[in-house]
PDBML (XML) file of the C-alpha atoms, coordinates in Angstrom:
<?xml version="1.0" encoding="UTF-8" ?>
<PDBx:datablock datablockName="MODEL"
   xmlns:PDBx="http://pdbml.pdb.org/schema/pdbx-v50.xsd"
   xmlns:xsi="http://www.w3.org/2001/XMLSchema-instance"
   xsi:schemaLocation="http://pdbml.pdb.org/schema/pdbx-v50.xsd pdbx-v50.xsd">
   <PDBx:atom_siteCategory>
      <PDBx:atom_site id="1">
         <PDBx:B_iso_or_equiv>0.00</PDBx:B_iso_or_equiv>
         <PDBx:Cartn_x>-5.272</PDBx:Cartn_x>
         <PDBx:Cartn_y>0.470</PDBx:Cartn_y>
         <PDBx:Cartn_z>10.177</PDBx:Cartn_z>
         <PDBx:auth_asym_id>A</PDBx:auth_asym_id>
         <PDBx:auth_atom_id>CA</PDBx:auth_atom_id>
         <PDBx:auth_comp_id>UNK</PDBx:auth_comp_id>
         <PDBx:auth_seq_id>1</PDBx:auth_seq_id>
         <PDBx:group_PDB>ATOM</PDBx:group_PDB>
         <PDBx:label_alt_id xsi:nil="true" />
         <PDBx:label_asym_id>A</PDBx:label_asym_id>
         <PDBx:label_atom_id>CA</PDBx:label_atom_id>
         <PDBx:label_comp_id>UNK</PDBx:label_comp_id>
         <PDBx:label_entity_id>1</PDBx:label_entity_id>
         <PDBx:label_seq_id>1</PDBx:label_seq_id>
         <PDBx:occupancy>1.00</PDBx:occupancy>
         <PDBx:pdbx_PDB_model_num>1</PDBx:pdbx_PDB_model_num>
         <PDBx:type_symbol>C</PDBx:type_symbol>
      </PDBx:atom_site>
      <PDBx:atom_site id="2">
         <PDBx:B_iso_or_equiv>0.00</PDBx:B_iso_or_equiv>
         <PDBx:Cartn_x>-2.486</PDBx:Cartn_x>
         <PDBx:Cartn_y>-1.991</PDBx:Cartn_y>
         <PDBx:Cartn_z>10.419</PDBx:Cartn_z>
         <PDBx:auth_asym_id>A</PDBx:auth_asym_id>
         <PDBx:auth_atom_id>CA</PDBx:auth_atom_id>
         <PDBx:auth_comp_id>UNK</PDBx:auth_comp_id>
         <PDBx:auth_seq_id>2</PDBx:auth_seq_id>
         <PDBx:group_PDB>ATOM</PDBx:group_PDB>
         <PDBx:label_alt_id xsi:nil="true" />
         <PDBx:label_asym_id>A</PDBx:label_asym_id>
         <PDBx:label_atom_id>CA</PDBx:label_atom_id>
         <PDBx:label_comp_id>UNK</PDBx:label_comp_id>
         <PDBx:label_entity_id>1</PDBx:label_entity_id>
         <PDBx:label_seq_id>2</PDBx:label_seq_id>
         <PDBx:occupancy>1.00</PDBx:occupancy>
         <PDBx:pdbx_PDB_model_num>1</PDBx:pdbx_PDB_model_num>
         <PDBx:type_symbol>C</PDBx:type_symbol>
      </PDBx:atom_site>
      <PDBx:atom_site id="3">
         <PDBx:B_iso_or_equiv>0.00</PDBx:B_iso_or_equiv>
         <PDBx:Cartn_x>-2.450</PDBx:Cartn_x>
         <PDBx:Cartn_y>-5.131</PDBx:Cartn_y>
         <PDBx:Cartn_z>12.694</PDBx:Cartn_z>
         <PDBx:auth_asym_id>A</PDBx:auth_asym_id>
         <PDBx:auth_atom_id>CA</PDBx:auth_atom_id>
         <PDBx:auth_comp_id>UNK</PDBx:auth_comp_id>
         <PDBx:auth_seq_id>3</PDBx:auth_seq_id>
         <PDBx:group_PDB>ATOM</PDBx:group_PDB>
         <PDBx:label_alt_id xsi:nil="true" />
         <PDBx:label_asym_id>A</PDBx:label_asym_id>
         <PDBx:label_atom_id>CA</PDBx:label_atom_id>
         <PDBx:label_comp_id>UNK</PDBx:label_comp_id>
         <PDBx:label_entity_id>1</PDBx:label_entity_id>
         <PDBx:label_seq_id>3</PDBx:label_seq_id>
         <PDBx:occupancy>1.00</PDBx:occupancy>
         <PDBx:pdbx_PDB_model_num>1</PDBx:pdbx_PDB_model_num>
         <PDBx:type_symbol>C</PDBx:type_symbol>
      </PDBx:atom_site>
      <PDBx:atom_site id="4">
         <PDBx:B_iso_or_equiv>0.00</PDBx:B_iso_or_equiv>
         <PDBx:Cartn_x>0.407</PDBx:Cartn_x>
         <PDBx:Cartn_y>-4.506</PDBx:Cartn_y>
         <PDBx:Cartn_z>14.804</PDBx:Cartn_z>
         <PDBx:auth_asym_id>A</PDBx:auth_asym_id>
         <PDBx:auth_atom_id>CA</PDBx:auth_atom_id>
         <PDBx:auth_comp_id>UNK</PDBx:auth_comp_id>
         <PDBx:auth_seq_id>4</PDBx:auth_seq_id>
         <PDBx:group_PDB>ATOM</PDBx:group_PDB>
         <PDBx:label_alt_id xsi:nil="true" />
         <PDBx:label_asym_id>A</PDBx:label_asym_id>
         <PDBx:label_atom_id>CA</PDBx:label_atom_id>
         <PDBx:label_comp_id>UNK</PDBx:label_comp_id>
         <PDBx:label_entity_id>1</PDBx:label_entity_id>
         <PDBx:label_seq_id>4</PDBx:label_seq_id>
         <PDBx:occupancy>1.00</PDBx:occupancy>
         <PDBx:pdbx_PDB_model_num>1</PDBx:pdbx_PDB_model_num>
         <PDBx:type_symbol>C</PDBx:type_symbol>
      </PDBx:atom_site>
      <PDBx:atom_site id="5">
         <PDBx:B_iso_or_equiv>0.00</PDBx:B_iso_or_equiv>
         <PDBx:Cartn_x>2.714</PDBx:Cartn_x>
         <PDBx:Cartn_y>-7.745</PDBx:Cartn_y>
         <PDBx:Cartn_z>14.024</PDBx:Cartn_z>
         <PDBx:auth_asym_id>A</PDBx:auth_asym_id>
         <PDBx:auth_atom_id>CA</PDBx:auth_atom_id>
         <PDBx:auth_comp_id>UNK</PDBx:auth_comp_id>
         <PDBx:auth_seq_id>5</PDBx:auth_seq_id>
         <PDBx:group_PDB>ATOM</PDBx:group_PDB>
         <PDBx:label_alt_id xsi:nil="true" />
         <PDBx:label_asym_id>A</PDBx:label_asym_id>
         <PDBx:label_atom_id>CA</PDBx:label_atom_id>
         <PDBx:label_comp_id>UNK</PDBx:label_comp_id>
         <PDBx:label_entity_id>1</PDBx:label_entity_id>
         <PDBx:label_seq_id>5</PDBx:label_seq_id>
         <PDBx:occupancy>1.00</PDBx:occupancy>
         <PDBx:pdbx_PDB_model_num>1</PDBx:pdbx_PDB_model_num>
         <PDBx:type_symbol>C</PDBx:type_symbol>
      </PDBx:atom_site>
      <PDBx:atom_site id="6">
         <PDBx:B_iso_or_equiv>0.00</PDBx:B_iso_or_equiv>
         <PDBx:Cartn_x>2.694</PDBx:Cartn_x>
         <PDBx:Cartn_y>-6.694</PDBx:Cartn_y>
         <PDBx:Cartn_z>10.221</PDBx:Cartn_z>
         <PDBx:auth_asym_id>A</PDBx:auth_asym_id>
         <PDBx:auth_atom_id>CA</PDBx:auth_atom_id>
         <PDBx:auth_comp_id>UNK</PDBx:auth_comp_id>
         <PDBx:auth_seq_id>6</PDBx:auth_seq_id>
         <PDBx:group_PDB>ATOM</PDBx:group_PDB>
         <PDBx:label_alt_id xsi:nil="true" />
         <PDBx:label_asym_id>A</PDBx:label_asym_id>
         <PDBx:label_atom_id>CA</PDBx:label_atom_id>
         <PDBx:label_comp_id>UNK</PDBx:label_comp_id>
         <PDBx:label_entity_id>1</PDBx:label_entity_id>
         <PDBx:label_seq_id>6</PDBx:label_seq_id>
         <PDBx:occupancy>1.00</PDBx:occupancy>
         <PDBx:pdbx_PDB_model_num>1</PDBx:pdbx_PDB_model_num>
         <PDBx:type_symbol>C</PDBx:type_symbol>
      </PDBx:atom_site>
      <PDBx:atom_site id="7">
         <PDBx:B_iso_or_equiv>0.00</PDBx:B_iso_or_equiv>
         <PDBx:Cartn_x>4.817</PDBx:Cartn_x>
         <PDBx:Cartn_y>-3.846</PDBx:Cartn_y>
         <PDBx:Cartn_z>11.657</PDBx:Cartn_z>
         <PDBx:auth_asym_id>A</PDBx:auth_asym_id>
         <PDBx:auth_atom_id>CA</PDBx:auth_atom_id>
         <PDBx:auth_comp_id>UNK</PDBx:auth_comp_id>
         <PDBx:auth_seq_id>7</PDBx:auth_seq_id>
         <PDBx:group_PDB>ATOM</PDBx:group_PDB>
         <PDBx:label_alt_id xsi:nil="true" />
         <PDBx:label_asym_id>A</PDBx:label_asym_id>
         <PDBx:label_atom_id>CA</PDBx:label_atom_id>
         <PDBx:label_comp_id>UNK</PDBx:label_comp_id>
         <PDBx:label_entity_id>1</PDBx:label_entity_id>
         <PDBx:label_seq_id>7</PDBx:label_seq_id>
         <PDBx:occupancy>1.00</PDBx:occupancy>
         <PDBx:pdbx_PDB_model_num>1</PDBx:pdbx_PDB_model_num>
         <PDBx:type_symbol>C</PDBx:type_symbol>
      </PDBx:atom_site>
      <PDBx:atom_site id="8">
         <PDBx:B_iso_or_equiv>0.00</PDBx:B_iso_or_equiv>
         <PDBx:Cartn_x>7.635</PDBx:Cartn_x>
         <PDBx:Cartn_y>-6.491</PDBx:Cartn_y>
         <PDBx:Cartn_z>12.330</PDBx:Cartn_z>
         <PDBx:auth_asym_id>A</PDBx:auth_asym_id>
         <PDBx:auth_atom_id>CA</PDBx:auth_atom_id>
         <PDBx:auth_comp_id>UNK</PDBx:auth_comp_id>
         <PDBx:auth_seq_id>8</PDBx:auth_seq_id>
         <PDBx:group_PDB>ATOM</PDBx:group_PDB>
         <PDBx:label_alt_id xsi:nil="true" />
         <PDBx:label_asym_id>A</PDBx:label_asym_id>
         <PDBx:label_atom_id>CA</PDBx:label_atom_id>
         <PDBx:label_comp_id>UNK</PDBx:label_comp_id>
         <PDBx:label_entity_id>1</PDBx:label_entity_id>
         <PDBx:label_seq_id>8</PDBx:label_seq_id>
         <PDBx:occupancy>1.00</PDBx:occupancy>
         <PDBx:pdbx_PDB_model_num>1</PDBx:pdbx_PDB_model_num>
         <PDBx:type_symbol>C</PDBx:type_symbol>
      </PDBx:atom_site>
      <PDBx:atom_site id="9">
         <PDBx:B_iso_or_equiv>0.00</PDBx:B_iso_or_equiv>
         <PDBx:Cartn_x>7.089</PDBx:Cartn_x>
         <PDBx:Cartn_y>-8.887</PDBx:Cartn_y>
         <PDBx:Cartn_z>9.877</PDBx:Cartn_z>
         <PDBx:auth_asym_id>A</PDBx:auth_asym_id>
         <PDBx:auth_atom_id>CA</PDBx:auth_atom_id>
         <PDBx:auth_comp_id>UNK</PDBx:auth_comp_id>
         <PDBx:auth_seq_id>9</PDBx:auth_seq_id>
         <PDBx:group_PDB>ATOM</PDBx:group_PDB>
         <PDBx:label_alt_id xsi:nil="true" />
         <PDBx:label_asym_id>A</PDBx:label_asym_id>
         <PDBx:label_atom_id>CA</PDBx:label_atom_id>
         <PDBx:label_comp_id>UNK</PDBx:label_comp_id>
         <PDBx:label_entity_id>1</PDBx:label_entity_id>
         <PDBx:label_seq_id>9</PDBx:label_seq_id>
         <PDBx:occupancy>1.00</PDBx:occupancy>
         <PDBx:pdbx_PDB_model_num>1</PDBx:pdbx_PDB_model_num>
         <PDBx:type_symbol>C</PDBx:type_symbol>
      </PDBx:atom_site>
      <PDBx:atom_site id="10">
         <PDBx:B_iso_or_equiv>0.00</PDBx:B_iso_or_equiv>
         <PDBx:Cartn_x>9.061</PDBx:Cartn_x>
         <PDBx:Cartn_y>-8.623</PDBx:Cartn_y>
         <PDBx:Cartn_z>6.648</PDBx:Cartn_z>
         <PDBx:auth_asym_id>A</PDBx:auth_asym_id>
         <PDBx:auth_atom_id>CA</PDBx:auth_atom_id>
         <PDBx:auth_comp_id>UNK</PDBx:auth_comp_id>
         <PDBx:auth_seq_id>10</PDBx:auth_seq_id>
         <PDBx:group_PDB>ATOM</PDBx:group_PDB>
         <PDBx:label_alt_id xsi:nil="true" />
         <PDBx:label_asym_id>A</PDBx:label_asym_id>
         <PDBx:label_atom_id>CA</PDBx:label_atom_id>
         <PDBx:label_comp_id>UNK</PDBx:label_comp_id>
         <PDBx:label_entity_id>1</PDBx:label_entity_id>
         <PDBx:label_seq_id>10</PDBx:label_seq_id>
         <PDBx:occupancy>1.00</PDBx:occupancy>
         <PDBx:pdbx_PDB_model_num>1</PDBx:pdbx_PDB_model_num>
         <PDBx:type_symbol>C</PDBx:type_symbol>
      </PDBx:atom_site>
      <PDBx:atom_site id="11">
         <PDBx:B_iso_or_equiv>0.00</PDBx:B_iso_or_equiv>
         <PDBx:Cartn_x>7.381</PDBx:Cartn_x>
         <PDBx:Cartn_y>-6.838</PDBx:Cartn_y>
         <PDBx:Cartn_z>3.924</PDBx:Cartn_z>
         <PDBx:auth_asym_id>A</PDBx:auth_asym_id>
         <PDBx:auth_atom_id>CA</PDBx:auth_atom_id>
         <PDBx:auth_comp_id>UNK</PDBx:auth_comp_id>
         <PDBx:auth_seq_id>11</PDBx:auth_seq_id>
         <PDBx:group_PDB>ATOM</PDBx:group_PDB>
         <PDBx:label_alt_id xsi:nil="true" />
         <PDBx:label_asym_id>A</PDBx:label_asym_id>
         <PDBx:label_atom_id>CA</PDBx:label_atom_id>
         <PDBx:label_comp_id>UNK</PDBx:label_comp_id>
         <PDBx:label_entity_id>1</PDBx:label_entity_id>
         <PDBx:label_seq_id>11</PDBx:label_seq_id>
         <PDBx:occupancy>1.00</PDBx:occupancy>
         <PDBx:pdbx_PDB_model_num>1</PDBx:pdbx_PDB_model_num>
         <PDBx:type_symbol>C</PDBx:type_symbol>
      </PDBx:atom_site>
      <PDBx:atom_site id="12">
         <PDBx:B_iso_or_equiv>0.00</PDBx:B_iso_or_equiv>
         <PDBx:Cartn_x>8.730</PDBx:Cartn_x>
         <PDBx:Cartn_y>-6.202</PDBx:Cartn_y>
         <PDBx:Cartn_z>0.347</PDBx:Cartn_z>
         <PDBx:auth_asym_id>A</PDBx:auth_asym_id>
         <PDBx:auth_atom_id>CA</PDBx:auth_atom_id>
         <PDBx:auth_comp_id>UNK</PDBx:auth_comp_id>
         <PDBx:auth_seq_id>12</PDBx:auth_seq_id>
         <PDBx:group_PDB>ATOM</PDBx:group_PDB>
         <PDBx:label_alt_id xsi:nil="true" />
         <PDBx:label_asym_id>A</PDBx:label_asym_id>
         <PDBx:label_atom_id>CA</PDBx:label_atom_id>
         <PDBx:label_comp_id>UNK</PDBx:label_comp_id>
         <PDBx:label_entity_id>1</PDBx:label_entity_id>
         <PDBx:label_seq_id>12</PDBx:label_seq_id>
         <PDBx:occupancy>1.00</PDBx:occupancy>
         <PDBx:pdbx_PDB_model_num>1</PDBx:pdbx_PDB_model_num>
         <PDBx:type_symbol>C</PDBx:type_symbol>
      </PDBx:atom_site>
      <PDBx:atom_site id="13">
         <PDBx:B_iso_or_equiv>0.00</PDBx:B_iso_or_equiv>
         <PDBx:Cartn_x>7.324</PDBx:Cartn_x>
         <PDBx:Cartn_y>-2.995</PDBx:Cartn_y>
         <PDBx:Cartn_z>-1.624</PDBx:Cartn_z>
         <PDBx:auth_asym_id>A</PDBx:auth_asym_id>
         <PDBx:auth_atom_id>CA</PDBx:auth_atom_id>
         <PDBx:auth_comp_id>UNK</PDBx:auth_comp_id>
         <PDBx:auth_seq_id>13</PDBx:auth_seq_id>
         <PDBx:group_PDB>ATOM</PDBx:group_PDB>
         <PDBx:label_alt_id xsi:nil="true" />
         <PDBx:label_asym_id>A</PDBx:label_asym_id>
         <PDBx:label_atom_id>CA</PDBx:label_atom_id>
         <PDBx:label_comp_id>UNK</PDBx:label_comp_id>
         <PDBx:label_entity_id>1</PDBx:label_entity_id>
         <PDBx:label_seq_id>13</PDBx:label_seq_id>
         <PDBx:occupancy>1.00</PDBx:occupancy>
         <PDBx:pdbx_PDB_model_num>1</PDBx:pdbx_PDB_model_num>
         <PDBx:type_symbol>C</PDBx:type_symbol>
      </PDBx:atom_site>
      <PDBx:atom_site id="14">
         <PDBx:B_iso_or_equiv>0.00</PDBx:B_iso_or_equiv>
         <PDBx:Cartn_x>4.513</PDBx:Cartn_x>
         <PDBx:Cartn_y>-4.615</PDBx:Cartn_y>
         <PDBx:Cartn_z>-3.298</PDBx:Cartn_z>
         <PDBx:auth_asym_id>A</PDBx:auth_asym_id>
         <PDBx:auth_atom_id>CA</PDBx:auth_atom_id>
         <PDBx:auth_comp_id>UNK</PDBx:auth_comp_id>
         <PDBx:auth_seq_id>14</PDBx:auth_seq_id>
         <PDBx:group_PDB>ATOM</PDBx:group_PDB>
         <PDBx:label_alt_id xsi:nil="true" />
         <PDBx:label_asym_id>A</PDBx:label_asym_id>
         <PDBx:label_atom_id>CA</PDBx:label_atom_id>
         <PDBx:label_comp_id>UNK</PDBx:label_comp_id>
         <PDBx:label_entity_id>1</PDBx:label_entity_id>
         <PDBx:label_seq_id>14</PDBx:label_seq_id>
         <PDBx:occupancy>1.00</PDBx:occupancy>
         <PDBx:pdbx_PDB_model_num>1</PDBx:pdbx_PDB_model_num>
         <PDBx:type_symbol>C</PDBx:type_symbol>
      </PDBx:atom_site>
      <PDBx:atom_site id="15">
         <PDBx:B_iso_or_equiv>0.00</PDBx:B_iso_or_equiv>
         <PDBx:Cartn_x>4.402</PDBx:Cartn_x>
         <PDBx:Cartn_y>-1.586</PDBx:Cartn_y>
         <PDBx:Cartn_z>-5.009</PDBx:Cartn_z>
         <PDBx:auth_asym_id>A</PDBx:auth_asym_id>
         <PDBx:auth_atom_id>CA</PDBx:auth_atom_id>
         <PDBx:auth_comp_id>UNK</PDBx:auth_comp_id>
         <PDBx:auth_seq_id>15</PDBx:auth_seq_id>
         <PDBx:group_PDB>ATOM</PDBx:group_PDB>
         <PDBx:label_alt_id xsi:nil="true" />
         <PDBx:label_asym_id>A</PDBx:label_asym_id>
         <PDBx:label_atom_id>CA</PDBx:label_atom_id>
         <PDBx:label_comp_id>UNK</PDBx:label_comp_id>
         <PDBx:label_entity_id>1</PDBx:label_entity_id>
         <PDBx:label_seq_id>15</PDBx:label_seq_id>
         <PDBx:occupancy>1.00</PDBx:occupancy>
         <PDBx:pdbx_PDB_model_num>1</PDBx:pdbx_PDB_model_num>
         <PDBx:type_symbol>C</PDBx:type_symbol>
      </PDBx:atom_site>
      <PDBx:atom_site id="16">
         <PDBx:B_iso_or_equiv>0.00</PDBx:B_iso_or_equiv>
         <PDBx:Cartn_x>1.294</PDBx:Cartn_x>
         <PDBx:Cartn_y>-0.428</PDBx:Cartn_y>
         <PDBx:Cartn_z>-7.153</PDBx:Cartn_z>
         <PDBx:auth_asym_id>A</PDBx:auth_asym_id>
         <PDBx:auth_atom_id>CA</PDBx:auth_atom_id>
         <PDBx:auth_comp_id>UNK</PDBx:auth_comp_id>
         <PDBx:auth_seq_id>16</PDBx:auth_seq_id>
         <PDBx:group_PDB>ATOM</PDBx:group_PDB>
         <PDBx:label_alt_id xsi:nil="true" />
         <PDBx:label_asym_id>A</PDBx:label_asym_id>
         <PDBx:label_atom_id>CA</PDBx:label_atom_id>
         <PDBx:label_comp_id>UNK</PDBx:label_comp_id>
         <PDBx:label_entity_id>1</PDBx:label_entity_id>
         <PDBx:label_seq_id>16</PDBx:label_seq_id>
         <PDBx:occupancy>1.00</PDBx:occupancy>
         <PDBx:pdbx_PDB_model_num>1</PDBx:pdbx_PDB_model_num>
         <PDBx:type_symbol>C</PDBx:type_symbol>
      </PDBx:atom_site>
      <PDBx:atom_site id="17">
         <PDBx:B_iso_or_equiv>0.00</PDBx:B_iso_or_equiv>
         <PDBx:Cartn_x>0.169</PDBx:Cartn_x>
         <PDBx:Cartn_y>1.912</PDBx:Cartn_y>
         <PDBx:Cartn_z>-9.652</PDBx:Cartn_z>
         <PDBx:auth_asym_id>A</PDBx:auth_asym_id>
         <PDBx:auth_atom_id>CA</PDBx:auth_atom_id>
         <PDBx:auth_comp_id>UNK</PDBx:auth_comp_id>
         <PDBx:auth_seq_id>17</PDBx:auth_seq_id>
         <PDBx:group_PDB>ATOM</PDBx:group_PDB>
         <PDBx:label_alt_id xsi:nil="true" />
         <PDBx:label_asym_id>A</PDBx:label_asym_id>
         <PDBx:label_atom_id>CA</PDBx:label_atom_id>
         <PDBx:label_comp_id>UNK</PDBx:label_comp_id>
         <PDBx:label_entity_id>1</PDBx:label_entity_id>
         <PDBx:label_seq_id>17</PDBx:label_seq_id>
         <PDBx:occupancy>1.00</PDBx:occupancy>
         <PDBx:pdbx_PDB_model_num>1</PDBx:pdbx_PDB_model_num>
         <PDBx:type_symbol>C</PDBx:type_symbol>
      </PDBx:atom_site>
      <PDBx:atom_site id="18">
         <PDBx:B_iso_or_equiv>0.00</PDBx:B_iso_or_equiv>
         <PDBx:Cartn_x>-3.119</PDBx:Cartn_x>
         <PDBx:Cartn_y>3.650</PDBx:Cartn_y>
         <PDBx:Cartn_z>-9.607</PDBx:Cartn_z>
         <PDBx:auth_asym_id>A</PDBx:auth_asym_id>
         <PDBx:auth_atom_id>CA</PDBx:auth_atom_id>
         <PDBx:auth_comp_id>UNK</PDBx:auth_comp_id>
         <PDBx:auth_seq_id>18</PDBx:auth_seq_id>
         <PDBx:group_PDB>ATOM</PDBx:group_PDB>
         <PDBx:label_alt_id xsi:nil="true" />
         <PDBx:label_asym_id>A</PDBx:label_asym_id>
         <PDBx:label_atom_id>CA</PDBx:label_atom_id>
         <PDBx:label_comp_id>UNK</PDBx:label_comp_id>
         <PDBx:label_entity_id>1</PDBx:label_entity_id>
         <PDBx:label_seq_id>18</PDBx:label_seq_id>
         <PDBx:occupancy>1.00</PDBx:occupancy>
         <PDBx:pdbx_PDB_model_num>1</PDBx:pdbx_PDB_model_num>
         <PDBx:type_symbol>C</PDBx:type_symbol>
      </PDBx:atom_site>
      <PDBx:atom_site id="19">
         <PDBx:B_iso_or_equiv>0.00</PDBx:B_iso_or_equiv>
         <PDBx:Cartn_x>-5.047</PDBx:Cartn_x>
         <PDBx:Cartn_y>5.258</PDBx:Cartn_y>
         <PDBx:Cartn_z>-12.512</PDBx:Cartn_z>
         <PDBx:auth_asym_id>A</PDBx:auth_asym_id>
         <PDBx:auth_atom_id>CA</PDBx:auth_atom_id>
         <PDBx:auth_comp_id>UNK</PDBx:auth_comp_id>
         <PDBx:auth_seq_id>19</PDBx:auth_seq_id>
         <PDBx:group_PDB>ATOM</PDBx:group_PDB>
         <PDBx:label_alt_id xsi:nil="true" />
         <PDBx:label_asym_id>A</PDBx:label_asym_id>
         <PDBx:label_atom_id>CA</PDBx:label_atom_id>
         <PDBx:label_comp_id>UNK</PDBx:label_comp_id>
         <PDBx:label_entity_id>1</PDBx:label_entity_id>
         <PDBx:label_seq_id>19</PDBx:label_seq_id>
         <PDBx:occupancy>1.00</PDBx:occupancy>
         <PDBx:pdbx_PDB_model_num>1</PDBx:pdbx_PDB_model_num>
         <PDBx:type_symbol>C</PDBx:type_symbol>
      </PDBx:atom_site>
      <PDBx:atom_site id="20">
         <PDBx:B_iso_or_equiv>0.00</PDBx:B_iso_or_equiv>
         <PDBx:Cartn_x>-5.328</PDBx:Cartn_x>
         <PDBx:Cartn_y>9.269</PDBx:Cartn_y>
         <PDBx:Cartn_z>-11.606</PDBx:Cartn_z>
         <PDBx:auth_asym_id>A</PDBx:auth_asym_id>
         <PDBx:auth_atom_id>CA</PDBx:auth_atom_id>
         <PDBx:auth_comp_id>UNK</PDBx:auth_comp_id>
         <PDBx:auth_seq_id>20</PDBx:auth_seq_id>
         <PDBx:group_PDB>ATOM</PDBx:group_PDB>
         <PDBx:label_alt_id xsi:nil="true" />
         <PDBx:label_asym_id>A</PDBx:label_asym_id>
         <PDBx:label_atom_id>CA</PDBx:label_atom_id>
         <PDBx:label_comp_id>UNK</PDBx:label_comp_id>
         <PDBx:label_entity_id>1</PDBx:label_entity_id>
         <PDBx:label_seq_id>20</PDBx:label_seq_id>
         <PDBx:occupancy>1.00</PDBx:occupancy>
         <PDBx:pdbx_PDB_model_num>1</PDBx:pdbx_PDB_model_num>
         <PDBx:type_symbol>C</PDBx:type_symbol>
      </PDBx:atom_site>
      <PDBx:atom_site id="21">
         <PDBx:B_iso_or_equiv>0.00</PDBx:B_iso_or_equiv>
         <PDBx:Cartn_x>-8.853</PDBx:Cartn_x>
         <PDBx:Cartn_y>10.772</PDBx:Cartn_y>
         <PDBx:Cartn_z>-11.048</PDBx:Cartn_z>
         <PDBx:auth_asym_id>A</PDBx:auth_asym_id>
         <PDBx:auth_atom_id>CA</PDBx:auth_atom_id>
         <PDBx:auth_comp_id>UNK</PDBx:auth_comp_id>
         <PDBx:auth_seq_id>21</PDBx:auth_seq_id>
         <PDBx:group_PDB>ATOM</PDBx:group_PDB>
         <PDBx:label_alt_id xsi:nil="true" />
         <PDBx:label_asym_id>A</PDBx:label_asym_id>
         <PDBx:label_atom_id>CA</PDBx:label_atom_id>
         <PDBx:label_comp_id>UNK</PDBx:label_comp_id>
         <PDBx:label_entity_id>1</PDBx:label_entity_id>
         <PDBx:label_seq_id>21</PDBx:label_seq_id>
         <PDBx:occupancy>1.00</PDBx:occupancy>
         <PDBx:pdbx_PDB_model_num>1</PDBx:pdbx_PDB_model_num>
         <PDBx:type_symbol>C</PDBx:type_symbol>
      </PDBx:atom_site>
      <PDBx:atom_site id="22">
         <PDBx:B_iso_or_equiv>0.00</PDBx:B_iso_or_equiv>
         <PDBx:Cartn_x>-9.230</PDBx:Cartn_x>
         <PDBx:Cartn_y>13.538</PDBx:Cartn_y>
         <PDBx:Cartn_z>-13.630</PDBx:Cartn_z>
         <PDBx:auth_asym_id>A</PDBx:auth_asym_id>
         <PDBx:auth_atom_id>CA</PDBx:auth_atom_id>
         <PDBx:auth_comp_id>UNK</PDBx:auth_comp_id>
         <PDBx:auth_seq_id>22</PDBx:auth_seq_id>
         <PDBx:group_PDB>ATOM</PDBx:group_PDB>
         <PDBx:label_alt_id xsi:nil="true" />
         <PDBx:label_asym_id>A</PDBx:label_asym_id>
         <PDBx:label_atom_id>CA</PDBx:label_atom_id>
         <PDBx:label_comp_id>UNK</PDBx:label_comp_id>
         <PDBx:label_entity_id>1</PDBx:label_entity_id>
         <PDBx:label_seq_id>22</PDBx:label_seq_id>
         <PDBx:occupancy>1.00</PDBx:occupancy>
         <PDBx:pdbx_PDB_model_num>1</PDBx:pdbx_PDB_model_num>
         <PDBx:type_symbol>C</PDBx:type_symbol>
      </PDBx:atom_site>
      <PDBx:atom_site id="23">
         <PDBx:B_iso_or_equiv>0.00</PDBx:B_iso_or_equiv>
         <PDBx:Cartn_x>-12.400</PDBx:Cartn_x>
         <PDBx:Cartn_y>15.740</PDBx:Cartn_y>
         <PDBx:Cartn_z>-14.208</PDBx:Cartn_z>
         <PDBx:auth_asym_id>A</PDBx:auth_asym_id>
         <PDBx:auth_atom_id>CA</PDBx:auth_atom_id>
         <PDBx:auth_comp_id>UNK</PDBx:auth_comp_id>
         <PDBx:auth_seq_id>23</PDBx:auth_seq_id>
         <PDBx:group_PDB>ATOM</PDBx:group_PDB>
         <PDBx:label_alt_id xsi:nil="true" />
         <PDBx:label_asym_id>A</PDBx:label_asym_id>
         <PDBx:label_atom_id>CA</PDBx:label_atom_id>
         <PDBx:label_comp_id>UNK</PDBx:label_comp_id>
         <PDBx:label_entity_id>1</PDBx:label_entity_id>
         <PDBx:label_seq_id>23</PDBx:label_seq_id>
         <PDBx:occupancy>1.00</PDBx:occupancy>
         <PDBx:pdbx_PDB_model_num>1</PDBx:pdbx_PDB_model_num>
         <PDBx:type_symbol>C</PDBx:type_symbol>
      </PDBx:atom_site>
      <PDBx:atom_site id="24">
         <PDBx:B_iso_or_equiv>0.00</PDBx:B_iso_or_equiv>
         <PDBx:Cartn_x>-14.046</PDBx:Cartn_x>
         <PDBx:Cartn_y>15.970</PDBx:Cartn_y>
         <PDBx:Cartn_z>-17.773</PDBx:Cartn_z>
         <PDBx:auth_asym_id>A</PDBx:auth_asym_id>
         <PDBx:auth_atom_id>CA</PDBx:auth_atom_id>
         <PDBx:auth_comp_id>UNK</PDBx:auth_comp_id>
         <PDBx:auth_seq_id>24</PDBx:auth_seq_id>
         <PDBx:group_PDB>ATOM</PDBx:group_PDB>
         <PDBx:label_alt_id xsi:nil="true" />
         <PDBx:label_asym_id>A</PDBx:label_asym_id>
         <PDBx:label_atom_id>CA</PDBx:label_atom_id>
         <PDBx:label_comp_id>UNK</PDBx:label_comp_id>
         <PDBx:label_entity_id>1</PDBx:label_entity_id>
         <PDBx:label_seq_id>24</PDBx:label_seq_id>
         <PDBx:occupancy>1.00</PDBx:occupancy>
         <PDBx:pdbx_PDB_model_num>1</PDBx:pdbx_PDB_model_num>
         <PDBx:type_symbol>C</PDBx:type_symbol>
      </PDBx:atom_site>
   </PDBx:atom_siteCategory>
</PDBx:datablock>
């Protein structure tokens, strides 16, 4: 979901890593 006015706002990449789910 994203509130529609964050559509035309300015918005940098705020980029961000995220371990990856492995199985044992």
């Amino acid at each position: 979901g994203i509130p529609t006015d964050f559509l035309r706002a300015e918005a940098t990449d705020g980029s961000a890593s995220e371990p990856t789910e492995q199985f044992h």
